[in-house]
C-alpha atoms as a PDB file:
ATOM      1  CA  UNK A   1      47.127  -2.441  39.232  1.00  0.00           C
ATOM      2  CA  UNK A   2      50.630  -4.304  39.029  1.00  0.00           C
ATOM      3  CA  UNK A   3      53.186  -3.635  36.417  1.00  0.00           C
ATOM      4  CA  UNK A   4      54.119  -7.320  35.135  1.00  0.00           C
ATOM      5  CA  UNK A   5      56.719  -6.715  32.865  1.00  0.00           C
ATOM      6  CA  UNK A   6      59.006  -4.232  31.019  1.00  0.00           C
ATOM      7  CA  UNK A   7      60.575  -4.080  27.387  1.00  0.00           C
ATOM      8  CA  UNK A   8      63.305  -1.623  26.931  1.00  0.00           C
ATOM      9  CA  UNK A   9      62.964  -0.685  23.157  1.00  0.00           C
ATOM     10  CA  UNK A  10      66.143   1.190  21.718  1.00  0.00           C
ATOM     11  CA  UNK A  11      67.442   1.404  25.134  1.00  0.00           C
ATOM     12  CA  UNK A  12      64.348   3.092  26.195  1.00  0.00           C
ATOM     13  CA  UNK A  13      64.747   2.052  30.035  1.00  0.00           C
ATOM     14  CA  UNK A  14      68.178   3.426  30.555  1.00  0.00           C
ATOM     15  CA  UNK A  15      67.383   6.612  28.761  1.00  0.00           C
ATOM     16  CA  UNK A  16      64.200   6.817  31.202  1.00  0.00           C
ATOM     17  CA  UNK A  17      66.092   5.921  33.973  1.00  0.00           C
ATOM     18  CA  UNK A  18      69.327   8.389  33.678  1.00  0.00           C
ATOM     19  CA  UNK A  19      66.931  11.347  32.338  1.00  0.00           C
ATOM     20  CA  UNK A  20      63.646  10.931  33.450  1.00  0.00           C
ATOM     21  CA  UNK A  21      63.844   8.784  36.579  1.00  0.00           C
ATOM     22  CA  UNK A  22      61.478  10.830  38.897  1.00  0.00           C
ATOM     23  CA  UNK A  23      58.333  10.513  36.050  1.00  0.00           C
ATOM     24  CA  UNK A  24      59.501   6.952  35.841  1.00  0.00           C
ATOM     25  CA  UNK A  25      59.229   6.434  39.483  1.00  0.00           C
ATOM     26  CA  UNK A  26      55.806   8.500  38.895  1.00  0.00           C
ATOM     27  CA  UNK A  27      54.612   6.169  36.291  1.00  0.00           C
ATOM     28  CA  UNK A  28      55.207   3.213  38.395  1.00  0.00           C
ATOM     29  CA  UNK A  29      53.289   4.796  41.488  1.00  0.00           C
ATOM     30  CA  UNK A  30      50.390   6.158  39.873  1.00  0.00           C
ATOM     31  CA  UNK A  31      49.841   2.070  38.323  1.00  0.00           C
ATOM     32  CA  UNK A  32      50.256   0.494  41.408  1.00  0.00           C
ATOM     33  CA  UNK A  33      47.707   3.171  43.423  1.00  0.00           C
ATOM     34  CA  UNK A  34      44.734   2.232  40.834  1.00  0.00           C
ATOM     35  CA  UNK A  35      42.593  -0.085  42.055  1.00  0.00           C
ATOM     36  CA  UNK A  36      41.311  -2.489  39.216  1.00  0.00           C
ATOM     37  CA  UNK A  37      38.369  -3.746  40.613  1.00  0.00           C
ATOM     38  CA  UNK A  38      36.495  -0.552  40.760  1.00  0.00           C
ATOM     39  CA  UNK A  39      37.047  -0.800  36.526  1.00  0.00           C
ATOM     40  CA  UNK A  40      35.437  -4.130  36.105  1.00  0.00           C
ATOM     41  CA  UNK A  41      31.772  -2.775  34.845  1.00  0.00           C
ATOM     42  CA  UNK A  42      31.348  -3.429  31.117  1.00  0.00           C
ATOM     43  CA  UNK A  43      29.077  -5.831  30.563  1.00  0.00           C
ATOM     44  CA  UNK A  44      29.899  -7.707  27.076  1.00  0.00           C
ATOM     45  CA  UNK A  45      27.243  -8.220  24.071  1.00  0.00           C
ATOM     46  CA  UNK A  46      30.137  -9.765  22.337  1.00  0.00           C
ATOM     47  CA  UNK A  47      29.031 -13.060  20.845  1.00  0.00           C
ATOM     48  CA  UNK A  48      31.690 -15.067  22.084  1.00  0.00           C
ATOM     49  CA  UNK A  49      31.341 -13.731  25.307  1.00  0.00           C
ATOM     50  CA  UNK A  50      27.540 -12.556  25.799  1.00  0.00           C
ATOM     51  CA  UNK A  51      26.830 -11.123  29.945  1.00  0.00           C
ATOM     52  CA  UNK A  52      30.156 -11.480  31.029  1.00  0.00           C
ATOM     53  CA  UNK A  53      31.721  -8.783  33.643  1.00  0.00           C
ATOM     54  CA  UNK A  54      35.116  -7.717  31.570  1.00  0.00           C
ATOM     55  CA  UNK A  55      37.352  -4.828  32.653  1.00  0.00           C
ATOM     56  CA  UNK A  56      36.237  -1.472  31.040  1.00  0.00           C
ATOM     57  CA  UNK A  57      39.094  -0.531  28.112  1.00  0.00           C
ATOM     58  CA  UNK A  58      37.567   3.402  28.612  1.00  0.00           C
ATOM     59  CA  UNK A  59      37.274   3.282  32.920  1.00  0.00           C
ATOM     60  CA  UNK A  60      41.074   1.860  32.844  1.00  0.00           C
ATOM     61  CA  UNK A  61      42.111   4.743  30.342  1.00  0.00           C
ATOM     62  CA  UNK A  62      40.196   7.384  32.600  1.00  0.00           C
ATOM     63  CA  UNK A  63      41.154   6.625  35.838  1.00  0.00           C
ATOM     64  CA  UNK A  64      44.904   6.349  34.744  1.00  0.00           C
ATOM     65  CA  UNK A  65      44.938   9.799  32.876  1.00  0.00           C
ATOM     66  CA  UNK A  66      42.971  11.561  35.563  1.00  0.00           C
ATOM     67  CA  UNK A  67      45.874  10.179  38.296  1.00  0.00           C
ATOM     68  CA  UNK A  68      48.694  11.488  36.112  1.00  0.00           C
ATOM     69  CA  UNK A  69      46.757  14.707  35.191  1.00  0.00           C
ATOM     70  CA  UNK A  70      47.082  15.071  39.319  1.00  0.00           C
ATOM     71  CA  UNK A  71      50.784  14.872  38.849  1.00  0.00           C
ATOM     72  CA  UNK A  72      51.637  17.671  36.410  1.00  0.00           C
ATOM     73  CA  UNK A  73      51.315  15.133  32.851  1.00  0.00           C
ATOM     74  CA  UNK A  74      49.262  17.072  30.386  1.00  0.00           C
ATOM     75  CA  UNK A  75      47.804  16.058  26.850  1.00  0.00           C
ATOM     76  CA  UNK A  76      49.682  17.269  24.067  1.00  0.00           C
ATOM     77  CA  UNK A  77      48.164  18.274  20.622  1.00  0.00           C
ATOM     78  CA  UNK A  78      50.116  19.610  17.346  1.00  0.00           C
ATOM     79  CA  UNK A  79      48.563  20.427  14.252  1.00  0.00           C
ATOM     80  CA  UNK A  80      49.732  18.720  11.155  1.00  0.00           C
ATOM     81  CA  UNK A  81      49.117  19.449   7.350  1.00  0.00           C
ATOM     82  CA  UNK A  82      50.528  18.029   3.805  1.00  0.00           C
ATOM     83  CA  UNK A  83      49.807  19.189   0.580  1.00  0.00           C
ATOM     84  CA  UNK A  84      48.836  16.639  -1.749  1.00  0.00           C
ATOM     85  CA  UNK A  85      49.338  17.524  -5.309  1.00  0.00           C
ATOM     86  CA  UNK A  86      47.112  14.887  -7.193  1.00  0.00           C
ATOM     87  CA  UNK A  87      44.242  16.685  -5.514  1.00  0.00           C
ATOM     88  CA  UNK A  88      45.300  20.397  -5.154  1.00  0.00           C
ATOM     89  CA  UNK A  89      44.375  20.721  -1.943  1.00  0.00           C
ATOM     90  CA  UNK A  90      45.572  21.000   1.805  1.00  0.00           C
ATOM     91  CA  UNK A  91      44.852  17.778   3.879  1.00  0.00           C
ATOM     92  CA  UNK A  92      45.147  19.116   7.551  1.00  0.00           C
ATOM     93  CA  UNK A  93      45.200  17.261  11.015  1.00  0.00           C
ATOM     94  CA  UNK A  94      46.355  16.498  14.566  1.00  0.00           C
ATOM     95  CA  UNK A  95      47.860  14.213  16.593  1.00  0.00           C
ATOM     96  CA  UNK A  96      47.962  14.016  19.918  1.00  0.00           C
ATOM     97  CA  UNK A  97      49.800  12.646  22.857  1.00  0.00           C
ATOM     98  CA  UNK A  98      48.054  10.943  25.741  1.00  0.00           C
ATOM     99  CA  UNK A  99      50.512  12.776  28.209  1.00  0.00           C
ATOM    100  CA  UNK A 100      53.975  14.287  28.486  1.00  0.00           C
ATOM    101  CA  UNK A 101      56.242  15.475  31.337  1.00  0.00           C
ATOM    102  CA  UNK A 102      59.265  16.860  31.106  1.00  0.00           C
ATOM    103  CA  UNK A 103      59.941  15.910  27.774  1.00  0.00           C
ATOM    104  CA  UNK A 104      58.515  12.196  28.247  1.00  0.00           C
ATOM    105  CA  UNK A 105      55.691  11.333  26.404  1.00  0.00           C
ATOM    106  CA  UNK A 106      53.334   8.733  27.481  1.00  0.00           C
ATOM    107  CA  UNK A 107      50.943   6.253  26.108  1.00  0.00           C
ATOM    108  CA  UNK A 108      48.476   4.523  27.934  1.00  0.00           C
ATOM    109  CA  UNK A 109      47.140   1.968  25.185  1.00  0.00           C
ATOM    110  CA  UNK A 110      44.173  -0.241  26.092  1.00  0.00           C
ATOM    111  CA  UNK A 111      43.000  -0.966  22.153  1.00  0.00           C
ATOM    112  CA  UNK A 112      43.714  -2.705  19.105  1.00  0.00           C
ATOM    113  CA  UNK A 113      46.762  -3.606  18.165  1.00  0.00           C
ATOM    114  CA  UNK A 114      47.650  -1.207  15.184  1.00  0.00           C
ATOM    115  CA  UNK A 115      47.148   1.517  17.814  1.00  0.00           C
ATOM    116  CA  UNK A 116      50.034   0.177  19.750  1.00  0.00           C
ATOM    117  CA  UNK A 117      52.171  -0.151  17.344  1.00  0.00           C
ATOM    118  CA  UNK A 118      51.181   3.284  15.723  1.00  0.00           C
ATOM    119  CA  UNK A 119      52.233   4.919  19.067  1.00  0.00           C
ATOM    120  CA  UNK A 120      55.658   3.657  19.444  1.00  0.00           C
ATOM    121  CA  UNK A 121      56.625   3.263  15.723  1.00  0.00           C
ATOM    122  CA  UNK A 122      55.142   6.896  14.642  1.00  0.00           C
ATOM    123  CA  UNK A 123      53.552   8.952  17.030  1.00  0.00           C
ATOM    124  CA  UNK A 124      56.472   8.670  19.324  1.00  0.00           C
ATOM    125  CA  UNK A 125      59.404   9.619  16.603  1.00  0.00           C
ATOM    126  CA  UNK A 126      56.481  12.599  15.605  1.00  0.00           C
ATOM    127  CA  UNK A 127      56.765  13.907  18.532  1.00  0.00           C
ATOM    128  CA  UNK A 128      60.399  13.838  19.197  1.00  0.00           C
ATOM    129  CA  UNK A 129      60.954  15.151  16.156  1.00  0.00           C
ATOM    130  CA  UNK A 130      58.656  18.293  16.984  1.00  0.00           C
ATOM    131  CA  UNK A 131      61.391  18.381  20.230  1.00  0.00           C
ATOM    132  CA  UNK A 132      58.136  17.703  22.612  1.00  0.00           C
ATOM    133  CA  UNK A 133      59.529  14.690  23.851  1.00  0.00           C
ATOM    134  CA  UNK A 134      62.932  12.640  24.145  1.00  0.00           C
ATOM    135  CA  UNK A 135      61.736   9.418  24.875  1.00  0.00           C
ATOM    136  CA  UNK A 136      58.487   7.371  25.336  1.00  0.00           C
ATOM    137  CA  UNK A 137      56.388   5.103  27.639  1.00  0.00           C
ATOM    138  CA  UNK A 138      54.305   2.977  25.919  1.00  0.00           C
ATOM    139  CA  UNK A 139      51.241   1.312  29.085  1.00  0.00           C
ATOM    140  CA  UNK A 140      49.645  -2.169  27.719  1.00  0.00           C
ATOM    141  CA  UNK A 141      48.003  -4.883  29.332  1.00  0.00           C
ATOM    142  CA  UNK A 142      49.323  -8.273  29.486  1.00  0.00           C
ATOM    143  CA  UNK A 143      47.252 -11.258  27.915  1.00  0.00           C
ATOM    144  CA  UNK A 144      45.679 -12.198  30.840  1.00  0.00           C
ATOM    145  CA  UNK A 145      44.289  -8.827  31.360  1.00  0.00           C
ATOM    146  CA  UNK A 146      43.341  -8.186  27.563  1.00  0.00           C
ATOM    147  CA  UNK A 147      41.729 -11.518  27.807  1.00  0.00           C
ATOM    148  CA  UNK A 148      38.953 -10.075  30.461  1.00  0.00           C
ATOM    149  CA  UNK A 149      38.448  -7.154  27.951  1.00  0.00           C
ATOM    150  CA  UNK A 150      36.756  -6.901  24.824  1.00  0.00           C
ATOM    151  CA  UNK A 151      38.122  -9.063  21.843  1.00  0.00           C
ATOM    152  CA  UNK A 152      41.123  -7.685  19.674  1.00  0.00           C
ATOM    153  CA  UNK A 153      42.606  -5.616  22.648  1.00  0.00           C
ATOM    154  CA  UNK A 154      46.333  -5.754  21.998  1.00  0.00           C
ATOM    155  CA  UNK A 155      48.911  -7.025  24.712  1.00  0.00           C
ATOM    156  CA  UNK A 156      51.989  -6.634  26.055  1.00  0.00           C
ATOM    157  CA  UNK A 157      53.610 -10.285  24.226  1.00  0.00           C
ATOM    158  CA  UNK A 158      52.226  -9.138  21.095  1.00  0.00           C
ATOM    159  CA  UNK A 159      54.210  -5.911  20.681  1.00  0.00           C
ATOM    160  CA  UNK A 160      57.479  -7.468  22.827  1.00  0.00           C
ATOM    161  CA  UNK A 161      57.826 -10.114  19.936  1.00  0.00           C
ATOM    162  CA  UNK A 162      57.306  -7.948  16.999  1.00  0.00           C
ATOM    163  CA  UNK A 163      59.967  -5.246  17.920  1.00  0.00           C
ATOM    164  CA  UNK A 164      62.172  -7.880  18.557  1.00  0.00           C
ATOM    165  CA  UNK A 165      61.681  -9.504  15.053  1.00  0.00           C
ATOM    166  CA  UNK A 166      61.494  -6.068  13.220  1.00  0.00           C
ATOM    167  CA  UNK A 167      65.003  -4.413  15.522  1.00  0.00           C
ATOM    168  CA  UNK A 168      65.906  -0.892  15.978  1.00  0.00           C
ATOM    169  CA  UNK A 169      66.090   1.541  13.324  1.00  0.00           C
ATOM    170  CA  UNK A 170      68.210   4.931  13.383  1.00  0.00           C
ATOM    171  CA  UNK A 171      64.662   6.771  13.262  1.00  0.00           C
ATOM    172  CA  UNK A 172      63.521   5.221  16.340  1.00  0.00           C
ATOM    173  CA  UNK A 173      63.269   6.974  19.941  1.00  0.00           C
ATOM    174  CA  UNK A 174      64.054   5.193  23.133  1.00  0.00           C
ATOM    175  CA  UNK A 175      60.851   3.373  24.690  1.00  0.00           C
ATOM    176  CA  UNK A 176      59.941   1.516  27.470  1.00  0.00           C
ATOM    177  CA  UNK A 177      56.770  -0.845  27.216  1.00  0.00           C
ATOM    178  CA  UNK A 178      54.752  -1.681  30.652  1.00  0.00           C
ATOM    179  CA  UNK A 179      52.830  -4.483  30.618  1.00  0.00           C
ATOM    180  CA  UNK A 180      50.103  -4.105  33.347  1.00  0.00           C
ATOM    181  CA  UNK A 181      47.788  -6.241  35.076  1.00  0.00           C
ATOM    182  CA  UNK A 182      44.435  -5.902  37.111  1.00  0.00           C
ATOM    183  CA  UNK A 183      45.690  -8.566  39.512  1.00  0.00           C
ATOM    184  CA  UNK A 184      48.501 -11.135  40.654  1.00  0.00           C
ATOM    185  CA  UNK A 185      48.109 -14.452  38.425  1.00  0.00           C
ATOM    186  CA  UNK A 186      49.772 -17.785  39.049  1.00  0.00           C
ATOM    187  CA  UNK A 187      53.425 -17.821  37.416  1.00  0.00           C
ATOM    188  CA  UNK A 188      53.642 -13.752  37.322  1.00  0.00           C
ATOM    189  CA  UNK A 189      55.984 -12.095  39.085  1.00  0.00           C
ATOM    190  CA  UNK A 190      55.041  -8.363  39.377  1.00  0.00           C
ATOM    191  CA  UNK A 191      57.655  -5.397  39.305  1.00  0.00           C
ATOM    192  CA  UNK A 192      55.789  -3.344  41.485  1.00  0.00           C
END
């Protein structure tokens, strides 16, 4: 796999760079050793796009968290619980982190869009807040990759242009967003 592009949310890159550059250099390894075309197996029944061979959302997510899990990144859970008063009772929960080293939490995001957003926006700032990370990498495909997936995978241009347009705020943690791809395209220059 090839990492296409990077965007540096709240100064997210430098922060990796200066505090977590050997995960960083990690991160970037462990993408560029999977081989894509072994994850190319679902077969869709979507209407739009009935028999054809896309790139397996799951297969992508496995073979990337079984890589890191390798390399010392392990899933993190916390439990979570509010009271809510208008119905007396206890709502409890969990969230959980795809996997964190070192204090950097990482994301490896292959779905729809809200989930992409969620990550950066709120699990992310959970999580720091619980001191269990500092910072955050956030892994999403490029179009041209969620385009050979099923329909409403989110991409790396959708989530660029909205934190641009929505800016920083002071609760926000320092991110950096990968955009990945499954192979080289015309007009893309890869980073790795």
């Amino acid at each position: 796999m090839y990492i296409i592009a990077e965007f540096s949310f709240k100064k997210g890159k430098d922060f990796i760079e200066k505090h977590h550059g050997t995960e960083l250099d990690e991160i970037r390894k462990v993408i560029s050793s999977i081989d894509a075309s072994r994850l190319k197996t679902k077969i869709s029944k979507e209407k739009t796009m009935v028999g054809r061979e896309l790139y397996s959302p799951e297969r992508m997510n496995d073979a990337l968290k079984k890589s890191f899990e390798a390399k010392g990144w392990t899933p993190v859970k916390i439990a979570m619980e509010t009271f809510v008063p208008e119905l007396g009772k206890k709502h409890k929960g969990f969230r959980e982190m795809d996997l964190v080293k070192n204090k950097l939490g990482l994301e490896l995001q292959f779905g729809k869009y809200a989930f992409m957003v969620y990550n950066i926006l709120a699990k992310m700032t959970i999580f720091s807040n619980q001191e269990i990370i500092d910072s955050g990498v956030e892994v999403v495909p490029m179009v041209g990759l969620a385009r050979e997936m099923s329909t409403g995978v989110s991409y790396f241009e959708q989530i660029k242009t909205d934190l641009e347009y929505r800016g920083e705020a002071d609760i926000d943690i320092p991110v950096l967003i990968l955009g990945i791809d499954a192979v080289k395209r015309p007009r893309q220059e890869t980073l790795t």
